[in-house]
PDB file of N, CA and C in Angstrom:
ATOM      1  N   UNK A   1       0.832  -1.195   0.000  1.00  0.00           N
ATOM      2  CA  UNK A   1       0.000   0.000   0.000  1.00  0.00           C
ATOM      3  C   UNK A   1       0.875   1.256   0.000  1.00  0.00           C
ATOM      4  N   UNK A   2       2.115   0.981   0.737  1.00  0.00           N
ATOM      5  CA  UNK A   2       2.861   2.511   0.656  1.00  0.00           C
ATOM      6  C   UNK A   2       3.547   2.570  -0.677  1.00  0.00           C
ATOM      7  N   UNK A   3       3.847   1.874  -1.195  1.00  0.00           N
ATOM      8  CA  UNK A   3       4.714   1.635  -2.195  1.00  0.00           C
ATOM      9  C   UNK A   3       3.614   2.397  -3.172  1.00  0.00           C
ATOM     10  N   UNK A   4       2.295   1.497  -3.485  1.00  0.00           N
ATOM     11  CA  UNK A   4       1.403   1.743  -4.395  1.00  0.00           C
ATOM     12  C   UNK A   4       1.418   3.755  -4.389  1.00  0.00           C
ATOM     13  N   UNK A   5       0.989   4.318  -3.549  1.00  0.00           N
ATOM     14  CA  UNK A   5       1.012   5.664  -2.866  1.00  0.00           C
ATOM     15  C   UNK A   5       2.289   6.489  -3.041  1.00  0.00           C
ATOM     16  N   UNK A   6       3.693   5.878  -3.610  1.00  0.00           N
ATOM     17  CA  UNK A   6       4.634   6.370  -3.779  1.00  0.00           C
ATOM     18  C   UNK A   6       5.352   6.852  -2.257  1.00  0.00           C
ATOM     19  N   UNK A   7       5.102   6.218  -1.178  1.00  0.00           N
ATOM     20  CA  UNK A   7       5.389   6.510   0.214  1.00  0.00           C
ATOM     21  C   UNK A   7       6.265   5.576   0.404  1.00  0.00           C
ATOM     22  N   UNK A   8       7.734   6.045   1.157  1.00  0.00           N
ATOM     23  CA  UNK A   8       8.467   5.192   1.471  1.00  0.00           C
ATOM     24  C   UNK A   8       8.016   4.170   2.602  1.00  0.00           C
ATOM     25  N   UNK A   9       8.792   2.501   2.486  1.00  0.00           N
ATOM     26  CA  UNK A   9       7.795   1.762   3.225  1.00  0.00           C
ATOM     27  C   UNK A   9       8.360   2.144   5.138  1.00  0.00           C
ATOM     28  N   UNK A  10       7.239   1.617   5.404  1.00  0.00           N
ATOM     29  CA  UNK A  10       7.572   1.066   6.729  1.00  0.00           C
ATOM     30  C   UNK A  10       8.939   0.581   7.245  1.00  0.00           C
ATOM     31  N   UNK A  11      10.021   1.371   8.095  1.00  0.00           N
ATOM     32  CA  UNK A  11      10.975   0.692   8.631  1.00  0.00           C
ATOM     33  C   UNK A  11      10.873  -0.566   9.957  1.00  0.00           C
ATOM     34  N   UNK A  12      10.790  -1.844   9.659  1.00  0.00           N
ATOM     35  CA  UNK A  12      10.520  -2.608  11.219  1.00  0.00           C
ATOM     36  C   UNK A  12      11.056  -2.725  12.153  1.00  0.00           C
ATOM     37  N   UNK A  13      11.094  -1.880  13.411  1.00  0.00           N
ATOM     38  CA  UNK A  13      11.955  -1.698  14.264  1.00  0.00           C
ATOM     39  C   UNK A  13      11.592  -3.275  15.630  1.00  0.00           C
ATOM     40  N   UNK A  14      10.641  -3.903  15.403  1.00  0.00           N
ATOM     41  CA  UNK A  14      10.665  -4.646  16.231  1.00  0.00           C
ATOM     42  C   UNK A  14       9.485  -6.045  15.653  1.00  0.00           C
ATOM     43  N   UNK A  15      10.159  -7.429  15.523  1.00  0.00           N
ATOM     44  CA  UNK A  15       9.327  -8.355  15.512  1.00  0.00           C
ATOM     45  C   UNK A  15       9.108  -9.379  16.613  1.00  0.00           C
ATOM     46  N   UNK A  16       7.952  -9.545  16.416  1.00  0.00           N
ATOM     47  CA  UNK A  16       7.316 -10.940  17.423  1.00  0.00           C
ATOM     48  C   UNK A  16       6.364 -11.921  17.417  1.00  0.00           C
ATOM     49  N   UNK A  17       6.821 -12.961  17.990  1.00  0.00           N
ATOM     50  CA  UNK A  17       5.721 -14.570  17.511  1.00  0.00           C
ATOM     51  C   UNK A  17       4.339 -14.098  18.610  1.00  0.00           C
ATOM     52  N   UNK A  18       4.866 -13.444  19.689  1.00  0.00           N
ATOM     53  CA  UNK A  18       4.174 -13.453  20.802  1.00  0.00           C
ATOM     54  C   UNK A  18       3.042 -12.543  20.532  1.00  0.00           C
ATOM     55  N   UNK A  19       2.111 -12.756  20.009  1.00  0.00           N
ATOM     56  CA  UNK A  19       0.690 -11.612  20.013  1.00  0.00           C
ATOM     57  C   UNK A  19       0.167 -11.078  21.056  1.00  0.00           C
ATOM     58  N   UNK A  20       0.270 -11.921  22.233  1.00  0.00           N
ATOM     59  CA  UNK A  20      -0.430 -11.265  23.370  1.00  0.00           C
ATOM     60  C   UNK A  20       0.390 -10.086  23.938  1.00  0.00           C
ATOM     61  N   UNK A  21       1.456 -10.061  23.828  1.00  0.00           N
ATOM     62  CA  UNK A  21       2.601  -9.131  24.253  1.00  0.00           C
ATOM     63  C   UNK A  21       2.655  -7.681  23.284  1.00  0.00           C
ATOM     64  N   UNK A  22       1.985  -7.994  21.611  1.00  0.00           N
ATOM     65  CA  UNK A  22       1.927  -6.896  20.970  1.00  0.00           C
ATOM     66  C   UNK A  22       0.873  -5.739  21.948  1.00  0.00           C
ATOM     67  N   UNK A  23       0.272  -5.197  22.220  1.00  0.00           N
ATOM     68  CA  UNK A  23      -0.531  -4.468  22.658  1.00  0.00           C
ATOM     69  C   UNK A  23       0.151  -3.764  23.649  1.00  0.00           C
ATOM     70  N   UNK A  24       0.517  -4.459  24.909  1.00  0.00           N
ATOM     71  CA  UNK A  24       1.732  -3.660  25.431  1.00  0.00           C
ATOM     72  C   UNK A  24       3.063  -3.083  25.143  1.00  0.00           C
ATOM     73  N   UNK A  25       3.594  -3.966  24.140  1.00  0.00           N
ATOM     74  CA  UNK A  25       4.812  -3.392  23.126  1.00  0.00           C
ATOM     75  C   UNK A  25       4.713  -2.346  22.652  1.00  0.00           C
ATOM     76  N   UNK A  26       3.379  -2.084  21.646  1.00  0.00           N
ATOM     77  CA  UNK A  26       3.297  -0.643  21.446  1.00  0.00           C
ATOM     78  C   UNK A  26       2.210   0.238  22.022  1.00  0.00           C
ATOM     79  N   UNK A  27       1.874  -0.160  23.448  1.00  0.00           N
ATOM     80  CA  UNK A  27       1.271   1.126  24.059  1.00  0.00           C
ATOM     81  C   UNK A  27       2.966   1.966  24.563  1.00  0.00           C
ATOM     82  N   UNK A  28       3.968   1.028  25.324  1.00  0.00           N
ATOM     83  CA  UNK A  28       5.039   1.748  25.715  1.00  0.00           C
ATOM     84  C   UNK A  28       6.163   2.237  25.090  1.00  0.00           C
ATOM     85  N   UNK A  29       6.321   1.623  23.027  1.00  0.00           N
ATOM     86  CA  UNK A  29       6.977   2.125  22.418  1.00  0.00           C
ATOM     87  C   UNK A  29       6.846   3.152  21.612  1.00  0.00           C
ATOM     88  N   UNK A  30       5.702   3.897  21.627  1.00  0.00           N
ATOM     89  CA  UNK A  30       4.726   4.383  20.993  1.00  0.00           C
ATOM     90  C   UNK A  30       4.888   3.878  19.045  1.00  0.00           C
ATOM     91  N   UNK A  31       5.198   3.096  18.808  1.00  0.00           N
ATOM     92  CA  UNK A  31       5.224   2.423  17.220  1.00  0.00           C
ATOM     93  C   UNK A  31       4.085   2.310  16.867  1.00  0.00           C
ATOM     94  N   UNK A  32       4.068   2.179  15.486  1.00  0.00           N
ATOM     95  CA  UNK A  32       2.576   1.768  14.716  1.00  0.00           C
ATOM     96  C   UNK A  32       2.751   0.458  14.476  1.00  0.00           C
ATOM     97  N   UNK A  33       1.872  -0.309  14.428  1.00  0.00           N
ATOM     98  CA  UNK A  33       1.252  -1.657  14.082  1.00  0.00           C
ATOM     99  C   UNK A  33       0.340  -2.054  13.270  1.00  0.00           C
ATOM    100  N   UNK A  34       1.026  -2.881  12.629  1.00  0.00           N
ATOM    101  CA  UNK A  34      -0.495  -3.609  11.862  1.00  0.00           C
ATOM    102  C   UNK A  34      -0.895  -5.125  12.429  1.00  0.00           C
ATOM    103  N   UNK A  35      -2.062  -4.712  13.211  1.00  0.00           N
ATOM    104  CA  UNK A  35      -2.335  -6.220  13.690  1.00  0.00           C
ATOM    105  C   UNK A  35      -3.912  -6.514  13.814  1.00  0.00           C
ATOM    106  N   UNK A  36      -4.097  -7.599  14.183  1.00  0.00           N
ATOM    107  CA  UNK A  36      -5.556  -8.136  13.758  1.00  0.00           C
ATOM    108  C   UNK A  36      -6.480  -6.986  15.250  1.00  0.00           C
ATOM    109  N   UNK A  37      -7.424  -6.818  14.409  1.00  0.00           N
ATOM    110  CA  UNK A  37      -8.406  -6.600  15.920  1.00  0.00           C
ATOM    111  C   UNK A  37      -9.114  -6.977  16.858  1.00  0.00           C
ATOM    112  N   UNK A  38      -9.019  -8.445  16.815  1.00  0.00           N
ATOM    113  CA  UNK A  38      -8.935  -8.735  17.833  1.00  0.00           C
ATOM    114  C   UNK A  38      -7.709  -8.872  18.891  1.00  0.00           C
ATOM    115  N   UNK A  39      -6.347  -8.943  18.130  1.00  0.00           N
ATOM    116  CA  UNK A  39      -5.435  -8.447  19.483  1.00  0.00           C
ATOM    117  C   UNK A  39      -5.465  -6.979  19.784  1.00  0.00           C
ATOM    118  N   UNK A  40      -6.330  -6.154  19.389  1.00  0.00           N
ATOM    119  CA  UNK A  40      -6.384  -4.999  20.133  1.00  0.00           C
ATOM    120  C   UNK A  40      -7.397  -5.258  20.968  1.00  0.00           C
ATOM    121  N   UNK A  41      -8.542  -5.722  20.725  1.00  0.00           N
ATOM    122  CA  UNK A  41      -9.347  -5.911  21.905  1.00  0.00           C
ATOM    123  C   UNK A  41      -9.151  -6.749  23.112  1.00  0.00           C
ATOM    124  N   UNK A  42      -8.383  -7.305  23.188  1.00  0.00           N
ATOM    125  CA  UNK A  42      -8.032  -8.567  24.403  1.00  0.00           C
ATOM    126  C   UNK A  42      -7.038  -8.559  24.573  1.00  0.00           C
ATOM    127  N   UNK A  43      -6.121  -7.633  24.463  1.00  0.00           N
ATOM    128  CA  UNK A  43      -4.469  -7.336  24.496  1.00  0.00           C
ATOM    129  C   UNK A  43      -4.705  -6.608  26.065  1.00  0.00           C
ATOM    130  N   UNK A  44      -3.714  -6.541  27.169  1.00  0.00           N
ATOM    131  CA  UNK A  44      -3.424  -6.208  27.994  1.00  0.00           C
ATOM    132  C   UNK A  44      -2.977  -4.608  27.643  1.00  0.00           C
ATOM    133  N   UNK A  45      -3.368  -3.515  28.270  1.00  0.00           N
ATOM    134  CA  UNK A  45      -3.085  -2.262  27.819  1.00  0.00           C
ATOM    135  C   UNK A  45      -3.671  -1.492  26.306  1.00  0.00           C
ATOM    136  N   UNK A  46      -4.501  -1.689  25.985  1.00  0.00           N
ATOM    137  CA  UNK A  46      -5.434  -1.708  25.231  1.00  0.00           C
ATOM    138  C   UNK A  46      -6.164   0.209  25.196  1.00  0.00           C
ATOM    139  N   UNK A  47      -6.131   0.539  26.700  1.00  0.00           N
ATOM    140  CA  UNK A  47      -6.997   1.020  26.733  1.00  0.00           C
ATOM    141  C   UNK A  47      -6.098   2.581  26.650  1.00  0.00           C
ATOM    142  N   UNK A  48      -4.822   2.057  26.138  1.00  0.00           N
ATOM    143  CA  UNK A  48      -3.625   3.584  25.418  1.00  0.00           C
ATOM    144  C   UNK A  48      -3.787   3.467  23.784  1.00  0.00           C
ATOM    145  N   UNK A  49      -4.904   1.957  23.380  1.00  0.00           N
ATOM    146  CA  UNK A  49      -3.962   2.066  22.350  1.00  0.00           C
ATOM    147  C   UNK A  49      -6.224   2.317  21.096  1.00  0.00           C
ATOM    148  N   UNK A  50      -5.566   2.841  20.196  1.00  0.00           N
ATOM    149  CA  UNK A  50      -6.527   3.013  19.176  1.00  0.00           C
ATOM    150  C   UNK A  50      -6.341   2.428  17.855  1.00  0.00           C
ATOM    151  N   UNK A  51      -7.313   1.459  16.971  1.00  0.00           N
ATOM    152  CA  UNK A  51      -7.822   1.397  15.717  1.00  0.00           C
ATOM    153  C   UNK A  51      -7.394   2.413  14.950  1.00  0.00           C
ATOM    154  N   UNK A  52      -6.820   2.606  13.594  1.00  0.00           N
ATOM    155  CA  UNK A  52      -6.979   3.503  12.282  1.00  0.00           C
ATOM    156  C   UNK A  52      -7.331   2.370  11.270  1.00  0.00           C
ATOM    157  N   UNK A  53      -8.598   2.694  11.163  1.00  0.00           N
ATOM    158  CA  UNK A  53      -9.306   1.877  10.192  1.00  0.00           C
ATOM    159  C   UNK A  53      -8.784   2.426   9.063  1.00  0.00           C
ATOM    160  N   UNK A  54      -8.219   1.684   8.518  1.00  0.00           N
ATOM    161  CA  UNK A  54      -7.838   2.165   7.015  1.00  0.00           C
ATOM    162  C   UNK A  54      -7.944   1.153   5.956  1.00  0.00           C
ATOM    163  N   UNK A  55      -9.299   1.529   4.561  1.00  0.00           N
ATOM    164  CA  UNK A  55      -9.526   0.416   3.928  1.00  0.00           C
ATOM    165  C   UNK A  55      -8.130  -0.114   3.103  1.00  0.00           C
ATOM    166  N   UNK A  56      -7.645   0.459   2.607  1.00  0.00           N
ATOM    167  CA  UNK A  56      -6.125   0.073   2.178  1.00  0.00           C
ATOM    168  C   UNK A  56      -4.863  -0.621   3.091  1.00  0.00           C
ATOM    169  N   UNK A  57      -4.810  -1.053   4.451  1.00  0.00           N
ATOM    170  CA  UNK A  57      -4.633  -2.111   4.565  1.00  0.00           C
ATOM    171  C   UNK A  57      -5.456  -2.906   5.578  1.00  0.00           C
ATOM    172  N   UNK A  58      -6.609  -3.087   5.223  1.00  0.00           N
ATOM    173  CA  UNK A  58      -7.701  -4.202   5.316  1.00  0.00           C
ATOM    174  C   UNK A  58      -7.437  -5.268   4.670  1.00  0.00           C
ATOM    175  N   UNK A  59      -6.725  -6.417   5.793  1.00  0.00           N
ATOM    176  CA  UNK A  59      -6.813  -7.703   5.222  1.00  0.00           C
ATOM    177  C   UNK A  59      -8.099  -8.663   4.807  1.00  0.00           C
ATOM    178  N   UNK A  60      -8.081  -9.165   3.589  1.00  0.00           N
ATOM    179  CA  UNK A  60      -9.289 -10.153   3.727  1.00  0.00           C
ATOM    180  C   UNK A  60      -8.363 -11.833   3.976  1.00  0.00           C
ATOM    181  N   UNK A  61      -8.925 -12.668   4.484  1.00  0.00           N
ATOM    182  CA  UNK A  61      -8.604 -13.545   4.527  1.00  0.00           C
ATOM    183  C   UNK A  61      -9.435 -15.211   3.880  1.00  0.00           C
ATOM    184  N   UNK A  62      -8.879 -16.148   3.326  1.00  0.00           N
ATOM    185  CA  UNK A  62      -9.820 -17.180   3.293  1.00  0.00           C
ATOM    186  C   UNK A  62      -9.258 -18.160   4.124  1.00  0.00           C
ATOM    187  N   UNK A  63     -10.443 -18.446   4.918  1.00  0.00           N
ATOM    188  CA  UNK A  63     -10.042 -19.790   5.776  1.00  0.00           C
ATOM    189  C   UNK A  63     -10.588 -21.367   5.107  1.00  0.00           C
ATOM    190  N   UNK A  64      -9.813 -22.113   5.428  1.00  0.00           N
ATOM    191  CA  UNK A  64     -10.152 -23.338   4.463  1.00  0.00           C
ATOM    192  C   UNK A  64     -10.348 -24.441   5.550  1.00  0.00           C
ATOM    193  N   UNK A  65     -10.937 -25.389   5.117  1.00  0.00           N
ATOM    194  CA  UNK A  65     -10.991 -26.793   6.001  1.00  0.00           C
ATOM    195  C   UNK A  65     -10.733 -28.221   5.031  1.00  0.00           C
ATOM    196  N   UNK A  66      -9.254 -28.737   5.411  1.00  0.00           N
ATOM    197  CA  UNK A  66      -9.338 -30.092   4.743  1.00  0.00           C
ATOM    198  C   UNK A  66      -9.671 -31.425   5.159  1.00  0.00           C
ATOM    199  N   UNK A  67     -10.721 -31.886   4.666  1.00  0.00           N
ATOM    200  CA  UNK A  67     -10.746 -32.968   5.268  1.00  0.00           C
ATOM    201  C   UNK A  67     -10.725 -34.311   4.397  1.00  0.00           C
ATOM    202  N   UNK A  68     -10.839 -35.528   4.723  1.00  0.00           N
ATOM    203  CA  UNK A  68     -10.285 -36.505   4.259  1.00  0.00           C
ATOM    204  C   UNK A  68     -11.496 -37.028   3.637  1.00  0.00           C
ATOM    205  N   UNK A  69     -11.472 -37.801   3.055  1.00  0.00           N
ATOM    206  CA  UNK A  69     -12.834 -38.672   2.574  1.00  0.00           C
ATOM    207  C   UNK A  69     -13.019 -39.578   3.134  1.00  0.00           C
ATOM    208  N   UNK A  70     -13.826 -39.902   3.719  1.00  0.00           N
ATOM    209  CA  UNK A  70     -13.953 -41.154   5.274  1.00  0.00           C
ATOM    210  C   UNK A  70     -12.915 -41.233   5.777  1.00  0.00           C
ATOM    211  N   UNK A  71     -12.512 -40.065   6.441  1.00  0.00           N
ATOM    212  CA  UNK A  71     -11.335 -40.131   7.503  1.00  0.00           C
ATOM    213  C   UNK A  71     -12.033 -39.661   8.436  1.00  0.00           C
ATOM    214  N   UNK A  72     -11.649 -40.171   9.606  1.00  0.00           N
ATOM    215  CA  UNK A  72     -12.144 -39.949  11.180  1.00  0.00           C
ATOM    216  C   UNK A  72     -12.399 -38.257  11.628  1.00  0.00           C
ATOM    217  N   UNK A  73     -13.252 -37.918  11.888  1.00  0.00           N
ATOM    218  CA  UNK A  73     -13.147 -36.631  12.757  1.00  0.00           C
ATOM    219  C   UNK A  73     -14.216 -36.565  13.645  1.00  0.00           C
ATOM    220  N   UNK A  74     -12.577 -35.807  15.021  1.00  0.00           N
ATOM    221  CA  UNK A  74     -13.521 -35.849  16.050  1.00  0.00           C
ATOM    222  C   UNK A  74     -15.125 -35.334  16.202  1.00  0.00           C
ATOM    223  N   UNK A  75     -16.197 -35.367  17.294  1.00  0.00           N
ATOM    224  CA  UNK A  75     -16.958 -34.443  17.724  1.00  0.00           C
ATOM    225  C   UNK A  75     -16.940 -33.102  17.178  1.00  0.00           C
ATOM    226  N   UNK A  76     -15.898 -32.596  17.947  1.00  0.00           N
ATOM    227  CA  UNK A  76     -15.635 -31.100  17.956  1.00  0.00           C
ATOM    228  C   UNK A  76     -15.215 -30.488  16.439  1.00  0.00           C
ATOM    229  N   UNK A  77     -14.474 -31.414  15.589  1.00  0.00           N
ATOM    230  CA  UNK A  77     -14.102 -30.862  14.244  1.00  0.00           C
ATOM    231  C   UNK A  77     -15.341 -30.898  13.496  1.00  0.00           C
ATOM    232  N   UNK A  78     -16.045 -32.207  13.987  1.00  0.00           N
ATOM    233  CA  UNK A  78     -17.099 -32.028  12.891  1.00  0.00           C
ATOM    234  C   UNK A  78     -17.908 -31.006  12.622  1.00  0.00           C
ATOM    235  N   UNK A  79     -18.056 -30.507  14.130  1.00  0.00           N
ATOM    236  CA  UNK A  79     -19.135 -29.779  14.617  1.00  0.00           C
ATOM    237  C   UNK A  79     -18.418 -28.675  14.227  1.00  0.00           C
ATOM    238  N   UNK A  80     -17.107 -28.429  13.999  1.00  0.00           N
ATOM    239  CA  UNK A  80     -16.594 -27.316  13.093  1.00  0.00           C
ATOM    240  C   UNK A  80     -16.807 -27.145  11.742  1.00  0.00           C
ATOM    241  N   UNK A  81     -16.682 -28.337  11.153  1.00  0.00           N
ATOM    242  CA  UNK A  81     -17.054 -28.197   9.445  1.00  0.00           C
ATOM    243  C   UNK A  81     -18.114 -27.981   9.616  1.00  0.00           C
ATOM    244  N   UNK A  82     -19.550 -28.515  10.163  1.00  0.00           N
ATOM    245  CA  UNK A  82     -21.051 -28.186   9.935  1.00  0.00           C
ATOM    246  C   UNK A  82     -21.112 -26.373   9.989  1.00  0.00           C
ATOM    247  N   UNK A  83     -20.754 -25.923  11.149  1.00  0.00           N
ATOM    248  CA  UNK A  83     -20.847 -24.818  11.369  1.00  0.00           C
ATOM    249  C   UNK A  83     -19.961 -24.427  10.169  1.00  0.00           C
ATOM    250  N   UNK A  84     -19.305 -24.068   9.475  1.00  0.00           N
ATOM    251  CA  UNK A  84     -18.591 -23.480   8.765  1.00  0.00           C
ATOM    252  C   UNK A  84     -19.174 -23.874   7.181  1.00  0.00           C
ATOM    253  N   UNK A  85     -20.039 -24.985   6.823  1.00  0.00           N
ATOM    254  CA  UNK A  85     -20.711 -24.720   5.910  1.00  0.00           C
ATOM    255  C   UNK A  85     -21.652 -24.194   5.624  1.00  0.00           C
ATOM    256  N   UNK A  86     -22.272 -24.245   7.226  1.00  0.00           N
ATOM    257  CA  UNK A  86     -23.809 -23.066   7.244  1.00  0.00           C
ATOM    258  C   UNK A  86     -23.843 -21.743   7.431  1.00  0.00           C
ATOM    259  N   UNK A  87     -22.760 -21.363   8.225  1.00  0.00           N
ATOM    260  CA  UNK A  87     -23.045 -20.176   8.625  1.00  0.00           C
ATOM    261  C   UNK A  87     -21.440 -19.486   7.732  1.00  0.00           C
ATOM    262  N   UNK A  88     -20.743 -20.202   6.832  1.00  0.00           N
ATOM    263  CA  UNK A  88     -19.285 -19.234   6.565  1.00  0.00           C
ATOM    264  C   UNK A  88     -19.565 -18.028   5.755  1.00  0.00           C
ATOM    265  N   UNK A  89     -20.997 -17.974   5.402  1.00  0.00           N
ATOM    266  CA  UNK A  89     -20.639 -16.081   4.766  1.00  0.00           C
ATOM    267  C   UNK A  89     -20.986 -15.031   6.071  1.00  0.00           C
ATOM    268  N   UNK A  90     -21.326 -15.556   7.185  1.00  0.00           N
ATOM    269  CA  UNK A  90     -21.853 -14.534   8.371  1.00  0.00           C
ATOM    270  C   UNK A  90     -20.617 -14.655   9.891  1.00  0.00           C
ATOM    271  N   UNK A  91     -19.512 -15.872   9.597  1.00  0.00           N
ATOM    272  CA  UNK A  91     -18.701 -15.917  10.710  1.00  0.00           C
ATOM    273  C   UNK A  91     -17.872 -14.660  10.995  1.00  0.00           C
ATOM    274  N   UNK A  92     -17.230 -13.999  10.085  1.00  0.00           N
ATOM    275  CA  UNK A  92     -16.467 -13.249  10.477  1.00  0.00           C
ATOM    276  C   UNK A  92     -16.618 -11.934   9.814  1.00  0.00           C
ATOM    277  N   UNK A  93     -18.189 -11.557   9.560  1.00  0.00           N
ATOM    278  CA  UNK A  93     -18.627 -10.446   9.117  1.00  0.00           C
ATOM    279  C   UNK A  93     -18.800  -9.174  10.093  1.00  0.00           C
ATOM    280  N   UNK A  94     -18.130  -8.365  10.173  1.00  0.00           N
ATOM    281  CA  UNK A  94     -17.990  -7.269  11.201  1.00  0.00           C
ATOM    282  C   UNK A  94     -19.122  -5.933  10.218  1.00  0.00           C
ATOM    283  N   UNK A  95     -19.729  -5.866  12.228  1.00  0.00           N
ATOM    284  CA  UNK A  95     -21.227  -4.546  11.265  1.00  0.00           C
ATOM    285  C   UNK A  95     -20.359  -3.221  10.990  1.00  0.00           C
TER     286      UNK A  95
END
């Protein structure tokens, strides 16, 4: 997106596996982030840090499910594929 915009990119001054730790990382470094929103909502220190909704970098994502052809699945997976064939255009639709 910066590139597209002719804006030099983003320098990364800090990476991490640890998501729960992003939210406090940059309430006290003051850095920008691009991260999902739900680790802003359930991140520890949260309440320094703000959303910039910006449709240009709005990830879309596709989530997939493989499964086997008469291969075993548990309870709980199944009950994941059902749900995810009925309801996958309304799971992760934000109003």
């Amino acid at each position: 997106v910066f590139a597209t915009h002719l804006l030099p990119t983003p320098q990364v001054q800090i990476e991490t596996n640890a998501i729960s730790l992003l939210p406090r990382l940059i309430a006290r470094t003051q850095l920008l982030s691009f991260a999902a929103r739900e680790t802003l909502e359930h991140g520890l220190g949260v309440s320094w840090l703000r959303e910039v909704p910006l449709a240009q970098t709005t990830m879309r994502r596709t989530v997939a499910v493989s499964v086997r052809t008469d291969g075993y699945l548990s309870p709980a997976a199944g009950t994941l594929v059902s749900l995810l064939k009925e309801e996958a255009g309304s799971f992760f639709e934000r109003d």
